[in-house]
Protein backbone atom coordinates (compact mmCIF):
# COMPACT_ATOMS: atom_id res chain seq x y z
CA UNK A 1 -32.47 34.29 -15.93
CA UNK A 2 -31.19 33.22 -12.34
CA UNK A 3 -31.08 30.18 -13.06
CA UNK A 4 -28.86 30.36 -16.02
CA UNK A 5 -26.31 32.81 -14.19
CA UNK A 6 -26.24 29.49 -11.19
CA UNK A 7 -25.56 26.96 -14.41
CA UNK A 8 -22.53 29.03 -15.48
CA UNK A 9 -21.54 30.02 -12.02
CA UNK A 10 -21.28 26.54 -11.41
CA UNK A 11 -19.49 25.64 -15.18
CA UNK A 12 -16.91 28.20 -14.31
CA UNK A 13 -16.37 26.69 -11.00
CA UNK A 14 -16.12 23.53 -12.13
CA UNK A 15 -13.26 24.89 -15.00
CA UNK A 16 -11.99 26.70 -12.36
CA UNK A 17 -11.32 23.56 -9.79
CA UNK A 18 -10.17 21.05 -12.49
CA UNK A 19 -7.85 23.43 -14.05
CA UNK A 20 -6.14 24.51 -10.07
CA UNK A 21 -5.86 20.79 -9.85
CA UNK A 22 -4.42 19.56 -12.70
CA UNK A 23 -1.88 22.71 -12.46
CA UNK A 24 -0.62 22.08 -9.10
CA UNK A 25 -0.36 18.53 -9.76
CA UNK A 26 2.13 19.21 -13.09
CA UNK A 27 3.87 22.04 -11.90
CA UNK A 28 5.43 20.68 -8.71
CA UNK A 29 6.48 17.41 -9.74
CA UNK A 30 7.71 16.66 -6.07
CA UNK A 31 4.19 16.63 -4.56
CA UNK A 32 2.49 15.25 -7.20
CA UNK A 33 -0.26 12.87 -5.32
CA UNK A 34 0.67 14.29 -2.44
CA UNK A 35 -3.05 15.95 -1.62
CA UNK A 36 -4.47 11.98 -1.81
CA UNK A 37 -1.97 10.74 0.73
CA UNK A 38 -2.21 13.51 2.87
CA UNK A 39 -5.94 13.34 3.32
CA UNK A 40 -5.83 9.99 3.56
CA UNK A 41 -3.18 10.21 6.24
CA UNK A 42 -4.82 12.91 7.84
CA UNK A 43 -7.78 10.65 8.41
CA UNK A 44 -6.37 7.70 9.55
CA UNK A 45 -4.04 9.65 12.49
CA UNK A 46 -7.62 11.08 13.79
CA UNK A 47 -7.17 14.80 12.13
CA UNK A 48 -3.03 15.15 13.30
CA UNK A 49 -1.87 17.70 11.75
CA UNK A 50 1.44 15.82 11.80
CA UNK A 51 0.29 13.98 8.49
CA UNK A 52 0.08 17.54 6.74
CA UNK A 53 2.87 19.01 7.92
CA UNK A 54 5.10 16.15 6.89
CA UNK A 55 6.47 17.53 3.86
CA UNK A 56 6.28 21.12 4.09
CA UNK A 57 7.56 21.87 0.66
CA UNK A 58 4.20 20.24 -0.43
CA UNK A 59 1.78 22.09 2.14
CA UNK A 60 1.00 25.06 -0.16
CA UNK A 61 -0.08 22.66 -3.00
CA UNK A 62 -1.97 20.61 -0.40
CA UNK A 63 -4.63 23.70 0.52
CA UNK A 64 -4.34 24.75 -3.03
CA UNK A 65 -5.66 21.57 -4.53
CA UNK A 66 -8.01 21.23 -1.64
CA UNK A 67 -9.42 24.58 -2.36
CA UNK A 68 -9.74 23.71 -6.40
CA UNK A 69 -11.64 20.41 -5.16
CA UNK A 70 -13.67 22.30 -2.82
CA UNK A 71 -14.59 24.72 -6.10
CA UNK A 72 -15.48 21.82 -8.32
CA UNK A 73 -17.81 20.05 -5.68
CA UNK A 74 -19.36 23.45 -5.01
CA UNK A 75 -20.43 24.25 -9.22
CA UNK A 76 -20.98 20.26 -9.30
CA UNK A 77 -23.57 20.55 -6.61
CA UNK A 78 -25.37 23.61 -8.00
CA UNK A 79 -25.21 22.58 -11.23
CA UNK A 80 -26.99 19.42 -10.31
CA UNK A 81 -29.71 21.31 -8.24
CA UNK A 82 -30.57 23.42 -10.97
CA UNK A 83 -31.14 20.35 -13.34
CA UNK A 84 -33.06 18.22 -10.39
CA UNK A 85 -35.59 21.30 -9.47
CA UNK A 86 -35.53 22.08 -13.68
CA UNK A 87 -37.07 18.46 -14.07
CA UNK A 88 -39.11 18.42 -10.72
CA UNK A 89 -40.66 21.14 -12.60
CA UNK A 90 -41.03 19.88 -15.71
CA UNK A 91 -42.32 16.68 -14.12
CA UNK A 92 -45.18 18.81 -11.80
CA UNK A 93 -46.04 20.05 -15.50
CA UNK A 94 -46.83 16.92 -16.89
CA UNK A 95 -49.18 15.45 -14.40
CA UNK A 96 -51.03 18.89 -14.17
CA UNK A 97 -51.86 18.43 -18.25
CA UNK A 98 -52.83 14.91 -17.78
C-alpha cells in the first residue's frame, strides 16, 4: 500500500513538473528558452547572479520552471526507487526458490 501511494506521488509529480514547464514556456513567449540560457549562464559566470537577473521580465518564469524541473526529477527519482527495490525483491525471491 505505501508503495503504491510513492508510485503515484511520484506520477503526479512528474504531471505536475512537465505540465509547469511546458506552460511557462508557451505562455510567455518572450522568455521562452530563457531557463536553459540562464542556467547555463549562471554556471559559466561562477554562480553571478548577474546572469539571472539579466532580463528581469523573465526571472519569475526562470524559478518557476526551475521549480517544475525540480518536481519532475523528484517523482522521477522515487518512481525509479520503487521499481529498483520492487525488482531487488523480486530478484532475492528467485534465488531463495532455487
Amino acid at each position: 500500500m505505501k508503495t503504491r501511494l510513492l508510485i503515484i506521488i511520484g506520477i503526479f509529480l512528474i504531471i505536475f513538473g512537465v505540465d509547469g514547464i511546458l506552460l511557462l514556456d508557451s505562455a510567455i513567449s518572450e522568455c521562452r528558452g530563457f531557463t536553459g540560457m540562464g542556467l547555463f549562464v549562471f554556471v559559466t559566470l561562477g554562480f553571478d547572479s548577474r546572469a539571472i537577473l539579466s532580463n528581469p521580465d523573465c526571472l519569475v518564469s526562470f524559478y518557476s520552471q526551475i521549480i517544475s524541473g525540480i518536481l519532475f526529477i523528484i517523482g522521477l527519482s522515487m518512481i525509479g526507487y520503487i521499481l529498483i527495490k520492487r525488482q531487488n525483491r523480486v530478484q532475492s525471491k528467485q534465488k531463495i526458490t532455487d
